[in-house]
PDB file of N, CA and C in Angstrom:
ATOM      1  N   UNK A   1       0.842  -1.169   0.000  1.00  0.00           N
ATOM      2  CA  UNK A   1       0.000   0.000   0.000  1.00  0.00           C
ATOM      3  C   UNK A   1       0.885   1.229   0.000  1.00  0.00           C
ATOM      4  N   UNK A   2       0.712   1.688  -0.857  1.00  0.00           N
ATOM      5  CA  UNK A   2       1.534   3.286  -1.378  1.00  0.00           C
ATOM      6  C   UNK A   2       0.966   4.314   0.032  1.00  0.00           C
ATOM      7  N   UNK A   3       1.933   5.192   0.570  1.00  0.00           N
ATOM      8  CA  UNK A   3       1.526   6.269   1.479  1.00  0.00           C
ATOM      9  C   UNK A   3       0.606   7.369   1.170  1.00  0.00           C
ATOM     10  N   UNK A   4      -0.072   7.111   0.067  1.00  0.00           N
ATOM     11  CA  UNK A   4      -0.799   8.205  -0.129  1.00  0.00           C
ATOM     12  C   UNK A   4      -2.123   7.549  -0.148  1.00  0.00           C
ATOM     13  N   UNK A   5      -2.427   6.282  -0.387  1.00  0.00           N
ATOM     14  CA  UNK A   5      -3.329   5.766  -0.056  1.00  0.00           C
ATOM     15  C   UNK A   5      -4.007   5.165   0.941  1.00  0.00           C
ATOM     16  N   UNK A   6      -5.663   5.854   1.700  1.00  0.00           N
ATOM     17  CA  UNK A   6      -5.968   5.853   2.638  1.00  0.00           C
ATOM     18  C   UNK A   6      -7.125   4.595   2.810  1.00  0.00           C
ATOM     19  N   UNK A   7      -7.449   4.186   3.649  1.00  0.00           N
ATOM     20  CA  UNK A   7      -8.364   2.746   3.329  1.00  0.00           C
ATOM     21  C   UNK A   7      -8.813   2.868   5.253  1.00  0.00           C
ATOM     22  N   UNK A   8     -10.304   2.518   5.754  1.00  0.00           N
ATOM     23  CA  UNK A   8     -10.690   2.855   6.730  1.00  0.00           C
ATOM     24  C   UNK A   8     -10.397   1.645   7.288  1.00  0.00           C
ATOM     25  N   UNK A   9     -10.299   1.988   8.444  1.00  0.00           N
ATOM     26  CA  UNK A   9     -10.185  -0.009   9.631  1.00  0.00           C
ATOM     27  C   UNK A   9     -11.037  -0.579   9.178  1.00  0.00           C
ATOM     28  N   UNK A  10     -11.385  -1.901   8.638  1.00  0.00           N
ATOM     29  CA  UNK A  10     -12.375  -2.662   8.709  1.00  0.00           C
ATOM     30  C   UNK A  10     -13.137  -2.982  10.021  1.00  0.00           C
ATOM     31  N   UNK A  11     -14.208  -3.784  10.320  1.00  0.00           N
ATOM     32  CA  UNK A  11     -14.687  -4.380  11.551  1.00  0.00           C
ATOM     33  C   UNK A  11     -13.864  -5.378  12.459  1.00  0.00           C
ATOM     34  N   UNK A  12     -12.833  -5.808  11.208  1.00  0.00           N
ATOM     35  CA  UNK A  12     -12.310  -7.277  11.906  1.00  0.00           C
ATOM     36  C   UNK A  12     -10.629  -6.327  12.049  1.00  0.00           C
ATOM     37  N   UNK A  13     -10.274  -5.161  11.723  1.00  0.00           N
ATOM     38  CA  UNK A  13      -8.983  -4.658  12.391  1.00  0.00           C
ATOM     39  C   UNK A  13      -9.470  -4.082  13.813  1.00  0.00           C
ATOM     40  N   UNK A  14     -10.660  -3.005  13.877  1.00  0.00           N
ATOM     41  CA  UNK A  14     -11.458  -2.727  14.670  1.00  0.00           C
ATOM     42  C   UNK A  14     -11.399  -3.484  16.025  1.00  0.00           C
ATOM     43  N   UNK A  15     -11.597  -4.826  15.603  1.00  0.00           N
ATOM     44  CA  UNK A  15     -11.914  -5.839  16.978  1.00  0.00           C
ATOM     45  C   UNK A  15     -10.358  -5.856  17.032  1.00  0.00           C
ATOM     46  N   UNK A  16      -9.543  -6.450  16.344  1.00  0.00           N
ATOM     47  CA  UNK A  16      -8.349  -7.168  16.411  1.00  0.00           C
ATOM     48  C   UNK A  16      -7.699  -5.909  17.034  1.00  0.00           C
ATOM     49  N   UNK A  17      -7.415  -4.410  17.441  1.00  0.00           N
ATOM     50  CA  UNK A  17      -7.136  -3.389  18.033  1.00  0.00           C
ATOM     51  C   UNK A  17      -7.782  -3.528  19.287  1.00  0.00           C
ATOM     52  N   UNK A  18      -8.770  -3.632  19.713  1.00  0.00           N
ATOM     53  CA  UNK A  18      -9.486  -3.789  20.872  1.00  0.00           C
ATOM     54  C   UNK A  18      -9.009  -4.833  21.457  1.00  0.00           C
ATOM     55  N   UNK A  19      -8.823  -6.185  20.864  1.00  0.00           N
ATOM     56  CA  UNK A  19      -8.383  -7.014  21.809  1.00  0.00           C
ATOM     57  C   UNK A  19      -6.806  -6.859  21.855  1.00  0.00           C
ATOM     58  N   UNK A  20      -5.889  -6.361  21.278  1.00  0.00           N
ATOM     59  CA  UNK A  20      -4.796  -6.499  21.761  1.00  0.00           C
ATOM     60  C   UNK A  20      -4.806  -5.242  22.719  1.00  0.00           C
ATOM     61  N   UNK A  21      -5.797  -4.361  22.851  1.00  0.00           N
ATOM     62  CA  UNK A  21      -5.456  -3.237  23.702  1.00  0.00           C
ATOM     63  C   UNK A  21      -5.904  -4.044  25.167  1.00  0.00           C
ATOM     64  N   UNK A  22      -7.247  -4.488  25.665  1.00  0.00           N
ATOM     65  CA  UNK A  22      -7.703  -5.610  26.273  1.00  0.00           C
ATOM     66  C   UNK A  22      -6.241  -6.566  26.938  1.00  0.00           C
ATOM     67  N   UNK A  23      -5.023  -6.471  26.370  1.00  0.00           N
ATOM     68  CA  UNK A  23      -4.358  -7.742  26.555  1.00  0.00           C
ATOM     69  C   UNK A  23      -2.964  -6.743  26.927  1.00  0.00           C
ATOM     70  N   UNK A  24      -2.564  -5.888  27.278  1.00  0.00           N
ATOM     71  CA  UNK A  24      -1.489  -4.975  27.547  1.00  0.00           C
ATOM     72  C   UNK A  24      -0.420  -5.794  28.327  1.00  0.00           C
ATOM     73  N   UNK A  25      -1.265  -6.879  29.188  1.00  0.00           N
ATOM     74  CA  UNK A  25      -0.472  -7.823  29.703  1.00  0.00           C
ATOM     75  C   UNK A  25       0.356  -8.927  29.670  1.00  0.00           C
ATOM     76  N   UNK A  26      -0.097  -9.393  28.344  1.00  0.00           N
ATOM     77  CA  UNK A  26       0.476 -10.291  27.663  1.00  0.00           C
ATOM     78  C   UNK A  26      -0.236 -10.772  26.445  1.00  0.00           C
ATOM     79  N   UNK A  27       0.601 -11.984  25.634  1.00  0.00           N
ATOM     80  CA  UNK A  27      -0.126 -12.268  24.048  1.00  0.00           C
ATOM     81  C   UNK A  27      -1.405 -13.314  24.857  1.00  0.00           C
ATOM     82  N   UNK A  28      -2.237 -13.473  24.039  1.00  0.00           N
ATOM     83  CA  UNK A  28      -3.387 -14.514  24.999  1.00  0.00           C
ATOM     84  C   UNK A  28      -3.478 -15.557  23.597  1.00  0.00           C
ATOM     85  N   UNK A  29      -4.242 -16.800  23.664  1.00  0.00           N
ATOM     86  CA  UNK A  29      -4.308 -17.386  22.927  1.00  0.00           C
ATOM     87  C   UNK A  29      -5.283 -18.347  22.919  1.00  0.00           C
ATOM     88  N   UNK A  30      -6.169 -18.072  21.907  1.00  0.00           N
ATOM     89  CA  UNK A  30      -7.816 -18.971  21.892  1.00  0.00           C
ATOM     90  C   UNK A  30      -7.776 -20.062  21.405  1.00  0.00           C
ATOM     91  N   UNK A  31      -8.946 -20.636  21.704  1.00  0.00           N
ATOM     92  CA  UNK A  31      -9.344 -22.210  21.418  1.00  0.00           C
ATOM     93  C   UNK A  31     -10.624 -22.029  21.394  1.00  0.00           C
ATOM     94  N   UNK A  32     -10.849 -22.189  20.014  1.00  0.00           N
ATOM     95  CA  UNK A  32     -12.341 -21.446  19.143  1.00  0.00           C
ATOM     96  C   UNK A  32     -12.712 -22.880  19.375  1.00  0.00           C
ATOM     97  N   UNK A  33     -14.239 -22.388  19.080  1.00  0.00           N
ATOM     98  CA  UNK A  33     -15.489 -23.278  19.129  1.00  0.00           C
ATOM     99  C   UNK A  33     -15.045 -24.264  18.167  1.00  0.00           C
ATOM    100  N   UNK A  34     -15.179 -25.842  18.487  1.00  0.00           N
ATOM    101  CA  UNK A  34     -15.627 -26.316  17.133  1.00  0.00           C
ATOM    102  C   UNK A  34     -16.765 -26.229  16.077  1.00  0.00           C
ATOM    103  N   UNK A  35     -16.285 -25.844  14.681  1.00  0.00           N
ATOM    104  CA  UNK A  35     -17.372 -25.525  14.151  1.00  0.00           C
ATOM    105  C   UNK A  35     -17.488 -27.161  13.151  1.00  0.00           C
ATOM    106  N   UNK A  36     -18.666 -27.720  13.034  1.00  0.00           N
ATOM    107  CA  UNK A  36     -18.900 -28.704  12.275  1.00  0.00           C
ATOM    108  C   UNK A  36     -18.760 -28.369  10.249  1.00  0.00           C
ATOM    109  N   UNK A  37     -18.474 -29.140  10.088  1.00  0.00           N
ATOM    110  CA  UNK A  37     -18.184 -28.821   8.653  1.00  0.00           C
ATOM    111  C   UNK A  37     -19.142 -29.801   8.255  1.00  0.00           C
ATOM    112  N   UNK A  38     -19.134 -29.653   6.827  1.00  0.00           N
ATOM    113  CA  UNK A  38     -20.490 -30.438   5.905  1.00  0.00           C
ATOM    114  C   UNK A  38     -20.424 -31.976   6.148  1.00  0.00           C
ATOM    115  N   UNK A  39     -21.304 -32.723   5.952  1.00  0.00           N
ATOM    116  CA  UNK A  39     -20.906 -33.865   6.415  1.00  0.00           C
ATOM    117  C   UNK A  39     -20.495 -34.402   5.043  1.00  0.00           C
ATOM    118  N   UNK A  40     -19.717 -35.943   5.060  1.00  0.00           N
ATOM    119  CA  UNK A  40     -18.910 -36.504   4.020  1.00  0.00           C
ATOM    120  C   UNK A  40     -19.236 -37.714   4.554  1.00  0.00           C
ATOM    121  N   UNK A  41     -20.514 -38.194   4.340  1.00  0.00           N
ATOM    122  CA  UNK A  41     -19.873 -39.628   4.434  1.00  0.00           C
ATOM    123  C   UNK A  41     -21.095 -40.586   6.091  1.00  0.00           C
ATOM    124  N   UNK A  42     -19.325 -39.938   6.896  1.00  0.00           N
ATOM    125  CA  UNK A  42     -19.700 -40.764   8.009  1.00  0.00           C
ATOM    126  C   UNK A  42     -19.812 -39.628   9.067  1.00  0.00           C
ATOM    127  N   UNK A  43     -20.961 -39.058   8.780  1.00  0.00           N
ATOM    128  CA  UNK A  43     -20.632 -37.767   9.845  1.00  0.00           C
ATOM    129  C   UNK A  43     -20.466 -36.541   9.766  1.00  0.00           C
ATOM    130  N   UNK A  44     -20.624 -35.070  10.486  1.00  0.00           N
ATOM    131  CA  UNK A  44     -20.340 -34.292  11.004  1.00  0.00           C
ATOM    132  C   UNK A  44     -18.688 -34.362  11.625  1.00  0.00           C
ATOM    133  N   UNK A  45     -17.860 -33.015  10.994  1.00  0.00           N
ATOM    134  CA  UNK A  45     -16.853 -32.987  11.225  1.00  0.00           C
ATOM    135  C   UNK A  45     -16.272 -32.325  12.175  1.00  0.00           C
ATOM    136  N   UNK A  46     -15.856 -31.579  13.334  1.00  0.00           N
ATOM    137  CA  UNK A  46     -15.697 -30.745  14.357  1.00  0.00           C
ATOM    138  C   UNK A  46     -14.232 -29.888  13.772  1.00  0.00           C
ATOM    139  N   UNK A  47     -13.827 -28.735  13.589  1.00  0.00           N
ATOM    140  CA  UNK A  47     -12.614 -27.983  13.366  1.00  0.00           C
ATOM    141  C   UNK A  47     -12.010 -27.160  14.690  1.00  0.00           C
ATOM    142  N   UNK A  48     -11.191 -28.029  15.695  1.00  0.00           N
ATOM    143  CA  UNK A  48     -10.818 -27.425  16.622  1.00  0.00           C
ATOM    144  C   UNK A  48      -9.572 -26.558  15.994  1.00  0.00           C
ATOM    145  N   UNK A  49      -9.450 -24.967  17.088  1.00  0.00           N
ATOM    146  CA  UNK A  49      -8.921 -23.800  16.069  1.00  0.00           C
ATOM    147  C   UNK A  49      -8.114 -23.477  17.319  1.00  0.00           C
ATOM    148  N   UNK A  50      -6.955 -23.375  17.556  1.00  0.00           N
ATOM    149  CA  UNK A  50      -6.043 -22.521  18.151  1.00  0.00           C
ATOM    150  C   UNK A  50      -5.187 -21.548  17.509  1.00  0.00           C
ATOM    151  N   UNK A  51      -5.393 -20.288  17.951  1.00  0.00           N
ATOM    152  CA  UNK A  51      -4.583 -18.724  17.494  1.00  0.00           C
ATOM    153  C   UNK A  51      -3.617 -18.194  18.746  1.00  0.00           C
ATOM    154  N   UNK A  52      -2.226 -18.497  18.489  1.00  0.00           N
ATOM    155  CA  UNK A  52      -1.933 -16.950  19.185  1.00  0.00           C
ATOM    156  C   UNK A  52      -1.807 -15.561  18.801  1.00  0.00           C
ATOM    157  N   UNK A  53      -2.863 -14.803  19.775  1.00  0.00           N
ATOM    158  CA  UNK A  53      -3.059 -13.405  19.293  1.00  0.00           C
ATOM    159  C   UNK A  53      -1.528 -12.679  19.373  1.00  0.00           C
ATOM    160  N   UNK A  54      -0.634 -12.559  19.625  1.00  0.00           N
ATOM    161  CA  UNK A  54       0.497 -12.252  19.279  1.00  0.00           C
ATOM    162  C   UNK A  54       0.928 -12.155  17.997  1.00  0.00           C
ATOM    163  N   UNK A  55       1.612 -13.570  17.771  1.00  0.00           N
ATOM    164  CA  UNK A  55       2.033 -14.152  16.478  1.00  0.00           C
ATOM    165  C   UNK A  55       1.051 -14.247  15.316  1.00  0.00           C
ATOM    166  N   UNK A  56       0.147 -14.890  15.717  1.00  0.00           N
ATOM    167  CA  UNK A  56      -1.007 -15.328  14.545  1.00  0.00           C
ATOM    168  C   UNK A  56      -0.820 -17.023  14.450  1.00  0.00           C
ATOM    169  N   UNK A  57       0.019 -17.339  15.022  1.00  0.00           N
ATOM    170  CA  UNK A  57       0.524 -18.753  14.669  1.00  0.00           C
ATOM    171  C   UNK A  57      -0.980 -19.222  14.897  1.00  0.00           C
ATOM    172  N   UNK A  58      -1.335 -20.124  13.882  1.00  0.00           N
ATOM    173  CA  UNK A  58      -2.561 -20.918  14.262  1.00  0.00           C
ATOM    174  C   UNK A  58      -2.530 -23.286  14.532  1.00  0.00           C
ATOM    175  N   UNK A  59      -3.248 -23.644  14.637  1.00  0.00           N
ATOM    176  CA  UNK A  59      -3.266 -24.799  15.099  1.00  0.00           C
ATOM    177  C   UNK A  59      -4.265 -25.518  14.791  1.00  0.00           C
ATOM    178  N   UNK A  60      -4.708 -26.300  13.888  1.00  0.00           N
ATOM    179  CA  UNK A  60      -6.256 -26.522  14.027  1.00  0.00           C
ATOM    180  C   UNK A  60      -5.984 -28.017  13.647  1.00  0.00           C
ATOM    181  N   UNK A  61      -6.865 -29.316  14.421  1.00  0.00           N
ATOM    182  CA  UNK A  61      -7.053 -30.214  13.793  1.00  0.00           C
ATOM    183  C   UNK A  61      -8.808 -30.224  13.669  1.00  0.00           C
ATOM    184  N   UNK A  62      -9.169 -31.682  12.727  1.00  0.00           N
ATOM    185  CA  UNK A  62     -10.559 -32.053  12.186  1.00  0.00           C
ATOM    186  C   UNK A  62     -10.756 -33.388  13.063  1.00  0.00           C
ATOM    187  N   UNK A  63     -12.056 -33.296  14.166  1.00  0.00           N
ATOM    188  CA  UNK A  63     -12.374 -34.345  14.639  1.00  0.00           C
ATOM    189  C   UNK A  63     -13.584 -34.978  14.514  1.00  0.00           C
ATOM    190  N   UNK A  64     -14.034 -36.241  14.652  1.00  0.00           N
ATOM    191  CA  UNK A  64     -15.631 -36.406  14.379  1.00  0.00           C
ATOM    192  C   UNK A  64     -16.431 -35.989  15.525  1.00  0.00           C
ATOM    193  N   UNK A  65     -15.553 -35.981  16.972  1.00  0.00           N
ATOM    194  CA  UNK A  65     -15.968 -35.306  18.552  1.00  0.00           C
ATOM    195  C   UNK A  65     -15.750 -34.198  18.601  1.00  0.00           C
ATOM    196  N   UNK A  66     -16.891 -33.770  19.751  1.00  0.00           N
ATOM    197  CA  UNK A  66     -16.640 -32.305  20.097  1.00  0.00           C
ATOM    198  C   UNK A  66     -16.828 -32.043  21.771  1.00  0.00           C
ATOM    199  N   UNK A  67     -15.939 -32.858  22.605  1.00  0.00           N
ATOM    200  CA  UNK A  67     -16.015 -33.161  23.776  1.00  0.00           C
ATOM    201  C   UNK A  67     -14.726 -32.655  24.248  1.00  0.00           C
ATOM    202  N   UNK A  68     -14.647 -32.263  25.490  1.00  0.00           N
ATOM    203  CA  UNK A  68     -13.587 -31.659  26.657  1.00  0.00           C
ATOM    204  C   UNK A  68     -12.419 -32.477  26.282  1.00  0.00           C
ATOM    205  N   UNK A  69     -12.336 -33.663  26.065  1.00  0.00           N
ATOM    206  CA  UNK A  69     -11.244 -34.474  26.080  1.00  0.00           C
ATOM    207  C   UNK A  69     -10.859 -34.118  25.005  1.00  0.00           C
ATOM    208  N   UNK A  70     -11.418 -34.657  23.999  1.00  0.00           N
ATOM    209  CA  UNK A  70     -10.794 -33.875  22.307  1.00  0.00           C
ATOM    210  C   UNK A  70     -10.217 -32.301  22.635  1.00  0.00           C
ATOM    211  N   UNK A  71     -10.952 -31.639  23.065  1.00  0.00           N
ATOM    212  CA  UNK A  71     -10.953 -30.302  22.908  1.00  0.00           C
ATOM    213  C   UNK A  71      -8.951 -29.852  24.184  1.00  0.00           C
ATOM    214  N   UNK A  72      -9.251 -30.967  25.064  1.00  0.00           N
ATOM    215  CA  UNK A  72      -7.871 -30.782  25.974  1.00  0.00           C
ATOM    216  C   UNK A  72      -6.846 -31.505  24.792  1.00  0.00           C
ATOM    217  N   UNK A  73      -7.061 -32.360  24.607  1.00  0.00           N
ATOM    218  CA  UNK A  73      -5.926 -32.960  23.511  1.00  0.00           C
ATOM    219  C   UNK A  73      -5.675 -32.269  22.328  1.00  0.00           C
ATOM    220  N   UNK A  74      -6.490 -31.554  22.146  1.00  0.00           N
ATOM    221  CA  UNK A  74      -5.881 -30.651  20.840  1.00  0.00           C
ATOM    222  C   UNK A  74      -4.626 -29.592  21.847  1.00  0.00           C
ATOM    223  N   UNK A  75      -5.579 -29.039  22.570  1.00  0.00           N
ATOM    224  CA  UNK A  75      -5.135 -27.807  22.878  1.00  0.00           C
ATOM    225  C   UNK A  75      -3.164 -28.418  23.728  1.00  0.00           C
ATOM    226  N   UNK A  76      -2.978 -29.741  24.110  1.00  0.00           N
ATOM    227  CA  UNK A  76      -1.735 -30.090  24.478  1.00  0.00           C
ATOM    228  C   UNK A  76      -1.389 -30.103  23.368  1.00  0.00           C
ATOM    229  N   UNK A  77      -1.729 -31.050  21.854  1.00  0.00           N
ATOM    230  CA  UNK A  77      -0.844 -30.690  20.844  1.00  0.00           C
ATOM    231  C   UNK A  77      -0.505 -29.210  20.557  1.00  0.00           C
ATOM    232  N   UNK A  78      -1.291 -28.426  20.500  1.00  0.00           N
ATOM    233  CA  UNK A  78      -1.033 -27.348  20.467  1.00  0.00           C
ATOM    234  C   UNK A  78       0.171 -26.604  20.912  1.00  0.00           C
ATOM    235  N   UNK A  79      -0.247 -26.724  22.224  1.00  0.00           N
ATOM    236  CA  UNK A  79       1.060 -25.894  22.757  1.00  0.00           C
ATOM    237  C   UNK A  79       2.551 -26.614  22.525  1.00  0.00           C
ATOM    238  N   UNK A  80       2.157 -28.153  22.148  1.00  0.00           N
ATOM    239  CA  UNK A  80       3.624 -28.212  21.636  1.00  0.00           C
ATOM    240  C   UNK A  80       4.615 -27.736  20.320  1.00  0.00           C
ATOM    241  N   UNK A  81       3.278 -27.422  19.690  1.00  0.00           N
ATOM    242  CA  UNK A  81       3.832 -27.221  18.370  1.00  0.00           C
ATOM    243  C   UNK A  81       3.943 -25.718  18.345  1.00  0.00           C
ATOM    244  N   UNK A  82       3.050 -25.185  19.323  1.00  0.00           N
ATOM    245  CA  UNK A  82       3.736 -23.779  19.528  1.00  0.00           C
ATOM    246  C   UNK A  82       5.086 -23.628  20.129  1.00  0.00           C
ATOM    247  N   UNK A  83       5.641 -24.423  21.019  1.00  0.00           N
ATOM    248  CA  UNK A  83       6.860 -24.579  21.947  1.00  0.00           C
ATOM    249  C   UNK A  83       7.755 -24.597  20.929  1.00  0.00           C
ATOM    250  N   UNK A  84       7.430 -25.589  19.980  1.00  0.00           N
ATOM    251  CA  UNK A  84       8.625 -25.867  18.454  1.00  0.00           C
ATOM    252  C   UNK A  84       8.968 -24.623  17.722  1.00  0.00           C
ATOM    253  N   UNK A  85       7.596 -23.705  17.858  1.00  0.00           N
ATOM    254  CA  UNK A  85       8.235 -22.622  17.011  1.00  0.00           C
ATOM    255  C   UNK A  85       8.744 -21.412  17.938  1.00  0.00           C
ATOM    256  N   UNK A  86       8.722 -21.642  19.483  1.00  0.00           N
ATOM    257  CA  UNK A  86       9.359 -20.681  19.892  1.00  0.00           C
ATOM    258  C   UNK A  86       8.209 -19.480  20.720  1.00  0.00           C
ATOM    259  N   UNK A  87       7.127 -20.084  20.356  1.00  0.00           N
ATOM    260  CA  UNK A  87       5.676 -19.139  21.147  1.00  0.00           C
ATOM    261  C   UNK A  87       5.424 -20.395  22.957  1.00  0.00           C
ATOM    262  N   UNK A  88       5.446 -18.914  23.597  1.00  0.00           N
ATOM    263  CA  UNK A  88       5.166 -19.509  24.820  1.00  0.00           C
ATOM    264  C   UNK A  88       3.938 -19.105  25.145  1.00  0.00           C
ATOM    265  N   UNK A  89       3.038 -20.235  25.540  1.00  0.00           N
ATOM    266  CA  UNK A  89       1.856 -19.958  26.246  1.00  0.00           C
ATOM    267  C   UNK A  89       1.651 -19.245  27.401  1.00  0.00           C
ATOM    268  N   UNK A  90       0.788 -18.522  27.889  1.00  0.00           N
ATOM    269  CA  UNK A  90       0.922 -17.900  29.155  1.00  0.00           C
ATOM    270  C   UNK A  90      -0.432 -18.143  29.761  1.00  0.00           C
ATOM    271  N   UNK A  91      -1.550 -17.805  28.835  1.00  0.00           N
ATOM    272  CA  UNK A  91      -3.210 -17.910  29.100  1.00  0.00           C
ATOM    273  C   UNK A  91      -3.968 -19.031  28.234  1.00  0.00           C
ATOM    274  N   UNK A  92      -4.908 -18.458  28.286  1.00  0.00           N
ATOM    275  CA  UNK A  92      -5.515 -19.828  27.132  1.00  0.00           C
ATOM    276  C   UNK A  92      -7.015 -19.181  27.612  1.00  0.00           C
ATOM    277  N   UNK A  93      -7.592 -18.483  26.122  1.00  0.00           N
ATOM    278  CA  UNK A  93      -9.139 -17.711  26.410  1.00  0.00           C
ATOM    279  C   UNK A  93      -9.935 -18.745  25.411  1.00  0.00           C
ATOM    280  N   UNK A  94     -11.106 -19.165  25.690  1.00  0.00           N
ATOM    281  CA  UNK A  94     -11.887 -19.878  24.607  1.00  0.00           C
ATOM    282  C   UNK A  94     -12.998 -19.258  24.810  1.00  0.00           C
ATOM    283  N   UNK A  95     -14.157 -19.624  23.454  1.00  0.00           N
ATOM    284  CA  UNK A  95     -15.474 -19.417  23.592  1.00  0.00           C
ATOM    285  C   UNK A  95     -16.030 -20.265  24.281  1.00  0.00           C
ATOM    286  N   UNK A  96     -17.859 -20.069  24.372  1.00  0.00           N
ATOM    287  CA  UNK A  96     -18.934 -20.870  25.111  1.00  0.00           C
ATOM    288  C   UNK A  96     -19.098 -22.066  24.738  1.00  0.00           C
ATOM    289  N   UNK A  97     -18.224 -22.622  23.767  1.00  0.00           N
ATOM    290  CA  UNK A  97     -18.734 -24.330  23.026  1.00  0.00           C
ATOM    291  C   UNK A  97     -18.552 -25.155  24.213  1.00  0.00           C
ATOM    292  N   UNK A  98     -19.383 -25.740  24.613  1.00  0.00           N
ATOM    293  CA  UNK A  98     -19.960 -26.642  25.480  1.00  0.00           C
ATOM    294  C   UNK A  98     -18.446 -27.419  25.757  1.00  0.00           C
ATOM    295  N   UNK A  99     -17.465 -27.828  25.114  1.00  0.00           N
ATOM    296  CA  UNK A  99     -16.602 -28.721  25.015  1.00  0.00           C
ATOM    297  C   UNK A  99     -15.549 -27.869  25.875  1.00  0.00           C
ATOM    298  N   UNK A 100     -15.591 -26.227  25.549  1.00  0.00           N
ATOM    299  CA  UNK A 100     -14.773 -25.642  26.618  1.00  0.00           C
ATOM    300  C   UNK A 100     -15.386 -24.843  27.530  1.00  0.00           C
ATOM    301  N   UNK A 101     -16.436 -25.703  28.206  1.00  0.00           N
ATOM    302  CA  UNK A 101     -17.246 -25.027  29.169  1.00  0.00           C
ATOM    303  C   UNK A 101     -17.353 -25.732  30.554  1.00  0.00           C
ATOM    304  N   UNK A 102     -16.836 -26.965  30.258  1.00  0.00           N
ATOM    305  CA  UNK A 102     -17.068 -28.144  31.060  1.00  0.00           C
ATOM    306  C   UNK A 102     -15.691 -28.086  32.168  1.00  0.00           C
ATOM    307  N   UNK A 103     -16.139 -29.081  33.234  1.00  0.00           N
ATOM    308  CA  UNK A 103     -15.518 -28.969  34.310  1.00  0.00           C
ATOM    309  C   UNK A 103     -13.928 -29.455  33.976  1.00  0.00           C
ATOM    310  N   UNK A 104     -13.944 -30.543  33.245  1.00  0.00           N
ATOM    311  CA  UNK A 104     -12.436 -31.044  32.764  1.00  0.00           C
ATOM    312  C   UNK A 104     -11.905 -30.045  31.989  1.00  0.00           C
ATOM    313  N   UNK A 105     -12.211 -29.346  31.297  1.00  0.00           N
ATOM    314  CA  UNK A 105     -11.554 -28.008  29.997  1.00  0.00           C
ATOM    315  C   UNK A 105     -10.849 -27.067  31.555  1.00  0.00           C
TER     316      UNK A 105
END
């Protein structure tokens, strides 16, 4: 983008400013809802999503579950493969999906 050209925040820089202002304390890092994808077959698919808001580094595997246990086992792969690239966990924020709502999550 040339300096003379002006372009307004979108909604999604908008938020993405708010939450890193929200976070002064450190990078935080989510574990989005699983969202089901179309089915294929044998099933409903679950897309567990890890972001660190820092980096951007993301994480996601495809499960046919959408339960606390899946949802903890992603989130350990996760942080290892964040460890590999050098991102350290500190927090861990998720949404309301039932899977990270539960007493084991």
């Amino acid at each position: 983008m040339s300096p003379s050209s002006s372009t307004s925040p979108t909604a999604a820089d908008t938020a993405t400013s708010a939450d890193n202002r929200a976070t002064a304390t450190g990078p935080r890092h989510r574990a989005s809802h699983a969202t089901p994808t179309a089915k294929q077959g044998s099933g409903p698919r679950f897309v567990h999503t890890v972001i660190d808001d820092h980096s951007r580094v993301a994480y996601a595997e495809i499960h046919t579950y959408e339960t606390a246990a899946t949802a903890i086992a992603v989130l350990r792969r996760a942080v290892a493969r964040f460890a590999d690239l050098g991102v350290t966990v500190e927090r861990v924020l998720s949404d309301n999906g039932s899977a990270y709502r539960s007493h084991t999550w």
